[in-house]
N, C-alpha and C. Protein backbone atom coordinates (compact mmCIF):
# COMPACT_ATOMS: atom_id res chain seq x y z
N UNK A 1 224.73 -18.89 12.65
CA UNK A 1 223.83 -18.59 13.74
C UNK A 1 223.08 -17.29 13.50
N UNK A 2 223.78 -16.17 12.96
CA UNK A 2 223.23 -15.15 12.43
C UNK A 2 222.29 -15.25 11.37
N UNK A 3 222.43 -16.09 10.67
CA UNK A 3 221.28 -16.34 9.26
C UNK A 3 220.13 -16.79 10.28
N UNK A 4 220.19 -17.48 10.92
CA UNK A 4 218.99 -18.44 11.71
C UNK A 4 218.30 -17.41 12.38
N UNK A 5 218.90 -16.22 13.16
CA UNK A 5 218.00 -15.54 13.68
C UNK A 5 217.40 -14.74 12.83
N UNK A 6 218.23 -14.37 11.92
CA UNK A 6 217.25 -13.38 11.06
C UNK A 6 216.02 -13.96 10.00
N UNK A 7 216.44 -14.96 9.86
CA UNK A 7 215.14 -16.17 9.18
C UNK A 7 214.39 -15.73 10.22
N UNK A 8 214.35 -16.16 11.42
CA UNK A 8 213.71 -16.06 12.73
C UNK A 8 212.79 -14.76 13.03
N UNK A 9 213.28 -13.42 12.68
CA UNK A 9 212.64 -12.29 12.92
C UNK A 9 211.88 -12.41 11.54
N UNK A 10 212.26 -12.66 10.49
CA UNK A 10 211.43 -12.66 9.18
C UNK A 10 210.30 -13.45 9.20
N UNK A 11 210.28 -14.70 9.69
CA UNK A 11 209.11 -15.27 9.62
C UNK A 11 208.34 -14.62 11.12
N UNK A 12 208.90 -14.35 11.30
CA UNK A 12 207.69 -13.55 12.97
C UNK A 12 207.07 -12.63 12.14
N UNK A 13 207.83 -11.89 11.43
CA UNK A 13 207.16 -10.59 10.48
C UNK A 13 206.18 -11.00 10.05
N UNK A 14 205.86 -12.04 9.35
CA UNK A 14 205.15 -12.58 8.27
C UNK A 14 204.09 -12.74 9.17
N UNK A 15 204.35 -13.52 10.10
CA UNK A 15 203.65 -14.68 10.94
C UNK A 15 202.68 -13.64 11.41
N UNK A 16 203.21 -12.58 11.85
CA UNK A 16 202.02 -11.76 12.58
C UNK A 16 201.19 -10.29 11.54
N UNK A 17 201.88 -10.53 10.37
CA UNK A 17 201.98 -9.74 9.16
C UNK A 17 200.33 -10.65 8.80
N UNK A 18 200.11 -11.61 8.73
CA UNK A 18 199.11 -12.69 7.94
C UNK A 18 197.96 -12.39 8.66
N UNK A 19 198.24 -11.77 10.08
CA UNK A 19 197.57 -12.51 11.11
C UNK A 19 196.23 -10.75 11.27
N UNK A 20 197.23 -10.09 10.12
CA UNK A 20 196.37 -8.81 9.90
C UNK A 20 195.16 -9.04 9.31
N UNK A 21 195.47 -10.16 8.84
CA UNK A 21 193.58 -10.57 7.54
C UNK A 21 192.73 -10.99 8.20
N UNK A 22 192.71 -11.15 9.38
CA UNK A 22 191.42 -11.21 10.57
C UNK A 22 191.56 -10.38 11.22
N UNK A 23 192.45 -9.48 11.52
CA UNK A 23 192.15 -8.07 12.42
C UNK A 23 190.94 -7.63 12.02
N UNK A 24 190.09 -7.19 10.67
CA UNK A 24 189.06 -6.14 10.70
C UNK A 24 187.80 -7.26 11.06
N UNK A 25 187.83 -8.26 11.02
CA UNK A 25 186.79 -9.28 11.50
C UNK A 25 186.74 -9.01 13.36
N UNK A 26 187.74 -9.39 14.07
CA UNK A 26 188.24 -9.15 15.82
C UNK A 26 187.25 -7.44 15.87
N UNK A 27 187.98 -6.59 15.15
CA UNK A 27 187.51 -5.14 15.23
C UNK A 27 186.58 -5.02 15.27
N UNK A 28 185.82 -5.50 14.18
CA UNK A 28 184.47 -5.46 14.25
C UNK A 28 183.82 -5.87 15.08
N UNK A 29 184.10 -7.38 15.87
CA UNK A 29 183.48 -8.26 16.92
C UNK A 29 184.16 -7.09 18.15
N UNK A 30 184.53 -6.73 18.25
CA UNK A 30 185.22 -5.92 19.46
C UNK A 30 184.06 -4.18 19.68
N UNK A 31 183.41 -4.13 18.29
CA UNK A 31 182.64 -3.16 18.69
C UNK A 31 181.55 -3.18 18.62
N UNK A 32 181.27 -4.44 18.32
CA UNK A 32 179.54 -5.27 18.03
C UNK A 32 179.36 -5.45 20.06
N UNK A 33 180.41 -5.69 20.66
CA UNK A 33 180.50 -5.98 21.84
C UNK A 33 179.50 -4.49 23.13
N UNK A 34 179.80 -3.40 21.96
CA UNK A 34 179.71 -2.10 23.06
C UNK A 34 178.30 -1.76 22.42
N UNK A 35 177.35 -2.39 21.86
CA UNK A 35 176.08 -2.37 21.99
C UNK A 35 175.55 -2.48 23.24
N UNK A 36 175.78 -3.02 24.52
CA UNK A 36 175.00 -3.21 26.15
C UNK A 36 175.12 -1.86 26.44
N UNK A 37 173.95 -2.03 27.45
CA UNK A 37 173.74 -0.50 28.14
C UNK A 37 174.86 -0.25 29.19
N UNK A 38 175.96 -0.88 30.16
CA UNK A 38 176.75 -0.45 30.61
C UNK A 38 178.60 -1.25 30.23
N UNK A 39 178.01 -0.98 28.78
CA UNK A 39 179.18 -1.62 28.34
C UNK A 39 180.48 -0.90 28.56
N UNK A 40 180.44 0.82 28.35
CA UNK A 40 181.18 1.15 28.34
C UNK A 40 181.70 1.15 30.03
N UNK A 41 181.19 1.03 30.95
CA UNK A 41 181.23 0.71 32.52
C UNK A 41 182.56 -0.60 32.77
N UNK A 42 182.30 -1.27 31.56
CA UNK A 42 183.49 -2.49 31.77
C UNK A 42 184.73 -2.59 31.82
N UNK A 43 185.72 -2.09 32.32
CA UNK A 43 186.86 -2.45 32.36
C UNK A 43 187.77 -3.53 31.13
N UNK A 44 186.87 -4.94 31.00
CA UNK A 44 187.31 -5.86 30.38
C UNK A 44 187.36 -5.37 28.81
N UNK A 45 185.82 -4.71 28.48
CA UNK A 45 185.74 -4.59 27.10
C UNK A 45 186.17 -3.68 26.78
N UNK A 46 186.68 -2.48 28.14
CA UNK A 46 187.38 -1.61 27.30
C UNK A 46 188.63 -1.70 26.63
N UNK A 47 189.59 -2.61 27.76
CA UNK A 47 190.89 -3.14 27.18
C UNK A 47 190.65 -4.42 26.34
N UNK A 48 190.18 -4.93 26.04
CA UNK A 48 189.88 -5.66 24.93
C UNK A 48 189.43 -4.82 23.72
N UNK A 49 188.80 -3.71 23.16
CA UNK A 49 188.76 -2.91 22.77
C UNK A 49 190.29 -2.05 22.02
N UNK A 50 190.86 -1.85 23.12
CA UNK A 50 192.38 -1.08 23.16
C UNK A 50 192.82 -1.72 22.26
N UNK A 51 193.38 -3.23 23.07
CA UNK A 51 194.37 -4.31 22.47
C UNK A 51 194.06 -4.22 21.32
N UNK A 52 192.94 -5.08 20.89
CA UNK A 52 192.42 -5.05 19.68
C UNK A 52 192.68 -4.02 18.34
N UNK A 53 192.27 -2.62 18.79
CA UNK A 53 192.85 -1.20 18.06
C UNK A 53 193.82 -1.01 17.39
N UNK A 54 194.45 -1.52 18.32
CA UNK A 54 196.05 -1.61 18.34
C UNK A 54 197.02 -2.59 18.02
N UNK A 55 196.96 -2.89 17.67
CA UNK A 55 197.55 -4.63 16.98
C UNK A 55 198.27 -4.15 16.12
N UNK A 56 197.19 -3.15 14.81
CA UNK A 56 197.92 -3.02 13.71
C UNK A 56 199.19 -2.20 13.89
N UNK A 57 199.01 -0.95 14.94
CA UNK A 57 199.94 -0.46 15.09
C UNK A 57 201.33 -0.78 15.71
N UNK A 58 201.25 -2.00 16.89
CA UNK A 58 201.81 -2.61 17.61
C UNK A 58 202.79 -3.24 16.30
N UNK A 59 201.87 -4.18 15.16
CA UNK A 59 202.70 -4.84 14.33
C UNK A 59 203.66 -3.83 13.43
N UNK A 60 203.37 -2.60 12.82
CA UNK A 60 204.38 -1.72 12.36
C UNK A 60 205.25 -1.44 13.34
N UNK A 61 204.98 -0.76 14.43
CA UNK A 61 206.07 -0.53 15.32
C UNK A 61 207.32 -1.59 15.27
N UNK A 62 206.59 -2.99 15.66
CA UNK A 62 207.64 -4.32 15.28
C UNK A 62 208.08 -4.34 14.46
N UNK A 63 207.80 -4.18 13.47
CA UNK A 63 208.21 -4.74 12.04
C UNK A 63 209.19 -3.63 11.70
N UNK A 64 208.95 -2.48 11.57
CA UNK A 64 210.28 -1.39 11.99
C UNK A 64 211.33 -1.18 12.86
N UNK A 65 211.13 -1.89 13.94
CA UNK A 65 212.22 -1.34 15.29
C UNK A 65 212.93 -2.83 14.62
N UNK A 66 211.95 -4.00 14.48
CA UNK A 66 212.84 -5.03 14.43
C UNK A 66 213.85 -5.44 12.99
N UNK A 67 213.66 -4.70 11.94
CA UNK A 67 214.43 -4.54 10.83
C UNK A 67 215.44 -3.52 11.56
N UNK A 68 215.36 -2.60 11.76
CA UNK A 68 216.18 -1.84 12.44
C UNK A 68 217.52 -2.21 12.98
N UNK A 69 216.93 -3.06 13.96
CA UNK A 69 217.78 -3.72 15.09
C UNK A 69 218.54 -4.86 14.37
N UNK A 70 217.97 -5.69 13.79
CA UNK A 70 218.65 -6.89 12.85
C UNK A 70 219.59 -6.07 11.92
N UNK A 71 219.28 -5.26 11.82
CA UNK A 71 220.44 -4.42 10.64
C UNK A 71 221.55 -3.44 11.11
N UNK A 72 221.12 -2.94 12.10
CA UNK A 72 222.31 -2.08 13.23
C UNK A 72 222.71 -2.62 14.69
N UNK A 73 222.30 -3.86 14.94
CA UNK A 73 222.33 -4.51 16.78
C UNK A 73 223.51 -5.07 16.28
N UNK A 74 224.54 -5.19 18.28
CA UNK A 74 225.63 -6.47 17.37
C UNK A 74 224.48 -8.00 17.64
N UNK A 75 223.71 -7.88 18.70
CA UNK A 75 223.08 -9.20 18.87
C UNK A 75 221.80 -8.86 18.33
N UNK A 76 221.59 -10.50 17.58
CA UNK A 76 220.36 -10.67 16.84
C UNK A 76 219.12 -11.27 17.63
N UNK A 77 219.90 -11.15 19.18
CA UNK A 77 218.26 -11.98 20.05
C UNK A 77 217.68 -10.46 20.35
N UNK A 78 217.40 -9.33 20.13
CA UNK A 78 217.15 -8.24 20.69
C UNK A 78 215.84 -8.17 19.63
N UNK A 79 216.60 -8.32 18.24
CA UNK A 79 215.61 -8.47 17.54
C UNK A 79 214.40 -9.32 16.76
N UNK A 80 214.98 -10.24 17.61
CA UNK A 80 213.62 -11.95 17.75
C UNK A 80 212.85 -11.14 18.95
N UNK A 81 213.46 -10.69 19.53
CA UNK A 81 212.28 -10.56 21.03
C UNK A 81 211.35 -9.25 20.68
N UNK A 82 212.27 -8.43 19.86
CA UNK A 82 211.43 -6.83 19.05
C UNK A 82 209.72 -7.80 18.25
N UNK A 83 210.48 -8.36 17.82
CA UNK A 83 209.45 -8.83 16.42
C UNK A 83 208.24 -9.76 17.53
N UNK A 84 208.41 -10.51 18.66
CA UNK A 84 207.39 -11.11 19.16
C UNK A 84 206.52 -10.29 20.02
N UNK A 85 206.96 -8.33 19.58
CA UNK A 85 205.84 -7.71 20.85
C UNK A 85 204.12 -7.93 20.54
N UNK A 86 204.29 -7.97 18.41
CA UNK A 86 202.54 -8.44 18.40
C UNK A 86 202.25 -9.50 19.18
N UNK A 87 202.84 -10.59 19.51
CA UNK A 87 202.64 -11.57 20.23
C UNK A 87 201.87 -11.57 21.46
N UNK A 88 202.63 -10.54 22.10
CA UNK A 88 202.24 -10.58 23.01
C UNK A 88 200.58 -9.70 23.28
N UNK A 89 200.55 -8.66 22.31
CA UNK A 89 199.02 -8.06 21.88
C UNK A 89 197.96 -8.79 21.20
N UNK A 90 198.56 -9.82 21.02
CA UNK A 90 197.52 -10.99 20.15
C UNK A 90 197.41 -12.05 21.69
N UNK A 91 198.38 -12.01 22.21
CA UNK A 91 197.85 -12.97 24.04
C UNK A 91 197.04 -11.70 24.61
N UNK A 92 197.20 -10.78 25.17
CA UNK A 92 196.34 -9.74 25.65
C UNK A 92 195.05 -9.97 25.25
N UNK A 93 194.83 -9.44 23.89
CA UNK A 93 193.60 -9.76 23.26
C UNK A 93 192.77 -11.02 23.38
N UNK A 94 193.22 -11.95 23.42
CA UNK A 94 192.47 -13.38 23.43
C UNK A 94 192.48 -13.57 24.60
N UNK A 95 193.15 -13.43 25.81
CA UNK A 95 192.81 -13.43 27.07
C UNK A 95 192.15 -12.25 27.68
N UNK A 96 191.72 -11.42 26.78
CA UNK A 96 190.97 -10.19 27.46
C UNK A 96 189.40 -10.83 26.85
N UNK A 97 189.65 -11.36 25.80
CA UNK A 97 187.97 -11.72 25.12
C UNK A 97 187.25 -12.81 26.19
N UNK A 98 188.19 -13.83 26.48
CA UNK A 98 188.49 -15.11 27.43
C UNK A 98 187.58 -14.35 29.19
N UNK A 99 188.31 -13.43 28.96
CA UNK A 99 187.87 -12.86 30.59
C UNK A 99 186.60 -12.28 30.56
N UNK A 100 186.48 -11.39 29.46
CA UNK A 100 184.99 -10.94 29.43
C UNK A 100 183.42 -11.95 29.53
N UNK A 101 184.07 -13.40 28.87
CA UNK A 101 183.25 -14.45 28.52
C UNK A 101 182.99 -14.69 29.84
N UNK A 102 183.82 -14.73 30.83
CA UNK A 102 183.88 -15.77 31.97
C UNK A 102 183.23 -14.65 32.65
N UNK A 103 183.24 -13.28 32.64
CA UNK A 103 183.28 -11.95 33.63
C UNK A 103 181.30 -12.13 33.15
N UNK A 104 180.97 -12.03 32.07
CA UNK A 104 179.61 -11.92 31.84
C UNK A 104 178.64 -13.21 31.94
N UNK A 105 179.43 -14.59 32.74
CA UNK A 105 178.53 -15.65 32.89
C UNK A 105 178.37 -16.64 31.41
N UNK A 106 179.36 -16.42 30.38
CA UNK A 106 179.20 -17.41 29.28
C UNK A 106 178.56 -17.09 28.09
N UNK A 107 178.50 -15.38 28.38
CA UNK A 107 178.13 -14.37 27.26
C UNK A 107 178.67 -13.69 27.15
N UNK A 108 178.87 -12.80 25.71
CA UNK A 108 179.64 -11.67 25.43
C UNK A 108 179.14 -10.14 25.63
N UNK A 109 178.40 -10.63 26.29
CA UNK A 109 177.24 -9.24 26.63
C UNK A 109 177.11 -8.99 28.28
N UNK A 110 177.13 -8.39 28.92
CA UNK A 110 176.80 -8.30 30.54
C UNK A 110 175.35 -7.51 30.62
């Protein structure tokens, strides 16, 4: 049961490790966004902005606390749930892009 979770945190590693080779593409679309004249006024694009920023860092943080924890925790669900916090910055992000779309009428621009 112990091998399974740690397979488990390893492929999360990976999984959100891969998911870095479109971060500077998002980044870029995330600041192509703050061309409008009251862009910076937005709430949406600013935290879409954030999230975005921050991913990469979000994923080291994981990828460290959750080797960590798999190697010194007595339980190995502490560190499946460590390793899915990009997860949850990669849902942020796509539901912050999601909101802006809907917030500006079906454009990425207001």
């Amino acid at each position: 049961m112990q091998s399974t979770k740690r397979e488990t945190v390893l492929a999360l590693n990976l999984i959100f490790g891969l998911t870095l080779i479109g971060w500077p593409f998002m980044a870029t679309f995330s600041l192509t966004l703050f061309e409008g004249s009251g862009a910076v006024n937005d709430n949406y694009l600013v935290l879409m902005l954030v999230c975005v920023w921050l991913y990469p860092l979000t994923y080291i943080v994981a990828l460290a606390w959750s080797r960590m924890s798999l190697n010194h925790s007595r339980t190995r669900r502490r560190a499946v749930r460590i390793a899915l916090l990009p997860g949850l910055n990669l849902m942020a992000a796509v539901g912050l892009t999601i909101a802006v779309w809907l917030h500006c009428g079906g454009e990425f621009a207001c």
